[in-house]
Protein backbone atom coordinates (compact mmCIF):
# COMPACT_ATOMS: atom_id res chain seq x y z
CA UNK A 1 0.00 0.00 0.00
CA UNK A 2 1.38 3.61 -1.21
CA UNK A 3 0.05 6.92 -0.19
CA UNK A 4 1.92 8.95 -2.98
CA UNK A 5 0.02 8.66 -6.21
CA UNK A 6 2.89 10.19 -8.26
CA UNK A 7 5.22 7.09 -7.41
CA UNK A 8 2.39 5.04 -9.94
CA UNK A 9 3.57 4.16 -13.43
CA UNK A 10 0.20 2.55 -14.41
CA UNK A 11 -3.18 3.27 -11.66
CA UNK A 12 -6.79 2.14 -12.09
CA UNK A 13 -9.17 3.95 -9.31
CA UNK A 14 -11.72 2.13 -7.37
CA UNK A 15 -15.08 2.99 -7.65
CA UNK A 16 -16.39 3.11 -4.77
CA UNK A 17 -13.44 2.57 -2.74
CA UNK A 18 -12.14 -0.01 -1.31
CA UNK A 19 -12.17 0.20 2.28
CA UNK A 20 -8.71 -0.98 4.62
CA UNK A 21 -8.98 -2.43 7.45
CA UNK A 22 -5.49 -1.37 9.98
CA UNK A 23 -4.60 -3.53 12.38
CA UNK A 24 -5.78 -1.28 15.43
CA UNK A 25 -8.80 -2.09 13.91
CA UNK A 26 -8.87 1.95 12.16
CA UNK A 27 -10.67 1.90 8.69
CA UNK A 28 -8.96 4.26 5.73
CA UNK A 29 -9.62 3.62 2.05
CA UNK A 30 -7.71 2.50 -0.99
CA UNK A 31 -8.71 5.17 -3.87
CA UNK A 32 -6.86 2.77 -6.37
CA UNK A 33 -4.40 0.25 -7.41
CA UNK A 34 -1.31 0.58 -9.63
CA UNK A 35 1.98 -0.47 -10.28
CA UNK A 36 4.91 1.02 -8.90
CA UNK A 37 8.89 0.47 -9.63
CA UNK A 38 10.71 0.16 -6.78
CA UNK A 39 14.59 -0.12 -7.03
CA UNK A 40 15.58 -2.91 -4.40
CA UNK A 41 19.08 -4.34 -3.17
CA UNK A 42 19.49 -7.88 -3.75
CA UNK A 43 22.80 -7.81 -1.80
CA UNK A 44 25.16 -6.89 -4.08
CA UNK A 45 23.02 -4.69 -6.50
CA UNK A 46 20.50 -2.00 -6.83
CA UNK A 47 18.08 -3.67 -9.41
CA UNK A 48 14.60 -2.77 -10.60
CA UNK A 49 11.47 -4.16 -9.98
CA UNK A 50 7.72 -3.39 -10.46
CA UNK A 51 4.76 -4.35 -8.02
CA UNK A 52 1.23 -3.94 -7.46
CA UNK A 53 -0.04 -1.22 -4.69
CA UNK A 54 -2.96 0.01 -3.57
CA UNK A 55 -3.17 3.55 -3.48
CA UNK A 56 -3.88 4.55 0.32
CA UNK A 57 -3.59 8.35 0.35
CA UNK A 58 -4.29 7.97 4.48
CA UNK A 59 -1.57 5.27 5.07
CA UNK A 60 1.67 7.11 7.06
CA UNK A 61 4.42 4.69 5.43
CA UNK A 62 4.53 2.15 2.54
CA UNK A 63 3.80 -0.88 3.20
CA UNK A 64 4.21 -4.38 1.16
CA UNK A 65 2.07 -7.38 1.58
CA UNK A 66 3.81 -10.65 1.73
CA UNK A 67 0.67 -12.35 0.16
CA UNK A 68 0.46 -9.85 -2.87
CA UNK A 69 4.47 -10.18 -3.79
CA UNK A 70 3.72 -14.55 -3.50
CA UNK A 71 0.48 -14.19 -6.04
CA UNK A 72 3.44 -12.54 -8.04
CA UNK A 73 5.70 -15.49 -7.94
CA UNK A 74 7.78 -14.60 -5.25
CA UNK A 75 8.71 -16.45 -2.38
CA UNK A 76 10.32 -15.47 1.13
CA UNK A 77 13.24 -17.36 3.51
CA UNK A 78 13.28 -16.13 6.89
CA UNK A 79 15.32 -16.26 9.76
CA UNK A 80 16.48 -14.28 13.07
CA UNK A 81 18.14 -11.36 11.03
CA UNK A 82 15.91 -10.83 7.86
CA UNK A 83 14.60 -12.58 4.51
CA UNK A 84 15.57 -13.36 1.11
CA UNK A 85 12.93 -12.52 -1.28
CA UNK A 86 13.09 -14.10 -4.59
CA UNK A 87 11.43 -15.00 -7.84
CA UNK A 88 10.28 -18.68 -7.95
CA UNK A 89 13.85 -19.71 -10.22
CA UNK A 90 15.40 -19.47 -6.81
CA UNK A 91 17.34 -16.10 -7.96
CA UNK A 92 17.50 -13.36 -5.42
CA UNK A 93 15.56 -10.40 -5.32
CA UNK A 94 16.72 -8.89 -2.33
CA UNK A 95 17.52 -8.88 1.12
CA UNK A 96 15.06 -8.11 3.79
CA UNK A 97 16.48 -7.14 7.15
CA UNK A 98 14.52 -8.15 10.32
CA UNK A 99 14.14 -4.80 12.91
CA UNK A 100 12.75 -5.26 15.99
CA UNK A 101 10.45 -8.26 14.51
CA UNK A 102 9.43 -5.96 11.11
CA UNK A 103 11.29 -6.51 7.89
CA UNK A 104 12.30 -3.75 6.06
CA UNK A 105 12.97 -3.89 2.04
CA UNK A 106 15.23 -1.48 1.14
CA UNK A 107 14.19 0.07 -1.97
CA UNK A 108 14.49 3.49 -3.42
């Protein structure tokens, strides 16, 4: 989910819209959905990829679902420190680091 409707290189808008459930139980609304290209580090690299968002114009920070990226063909390995995301070949997307029990993707 992506606040910033500039960051979308191809959007379709709900009608009505769709409404987001947070998980302090809060309800805001997704206006949209889109693709964005994110620029991710796969360890080594800065390489590009583009995923589906909803456009939440409410939401405070950008957040990825786990469940969307897997309907995309990509799968996660976890551990203590962080994940590897990567595309169902086995080849790495990127490295997810594991904060205080969220993962963060770093991606410009």
């Amino acid at each position: 989910m992506e606040s910033d409707h500039s960051l979308f290189t191809r959007y379709s808008p709900y009608n009505p819209p769709l409404t987001v459930k947070l998980a302090n139980n809060d309800v805001i609304f997704a206006l949209g959905w889109g693709v964005i290209r994110l620029m991710i580090n796969n360890g080594a690299t800065w390489e590009p990829i583009e995923l589906p968002f909803l456009h939440v114009p409410d939401l405070r920070c950008t957040l990825i679902s786990v469940s969307a990226l897997t309907s995309e063909g990509v799968f996660f390995e976890t551990d203590a420190k962080g994940a590897g995301m990567h595309h169902a070949d086995g080849t790495t997307i990127a490295q997810v680091d594991c904060i205080d029990g969220l993962y963060y993707l770093r991606a410009k």
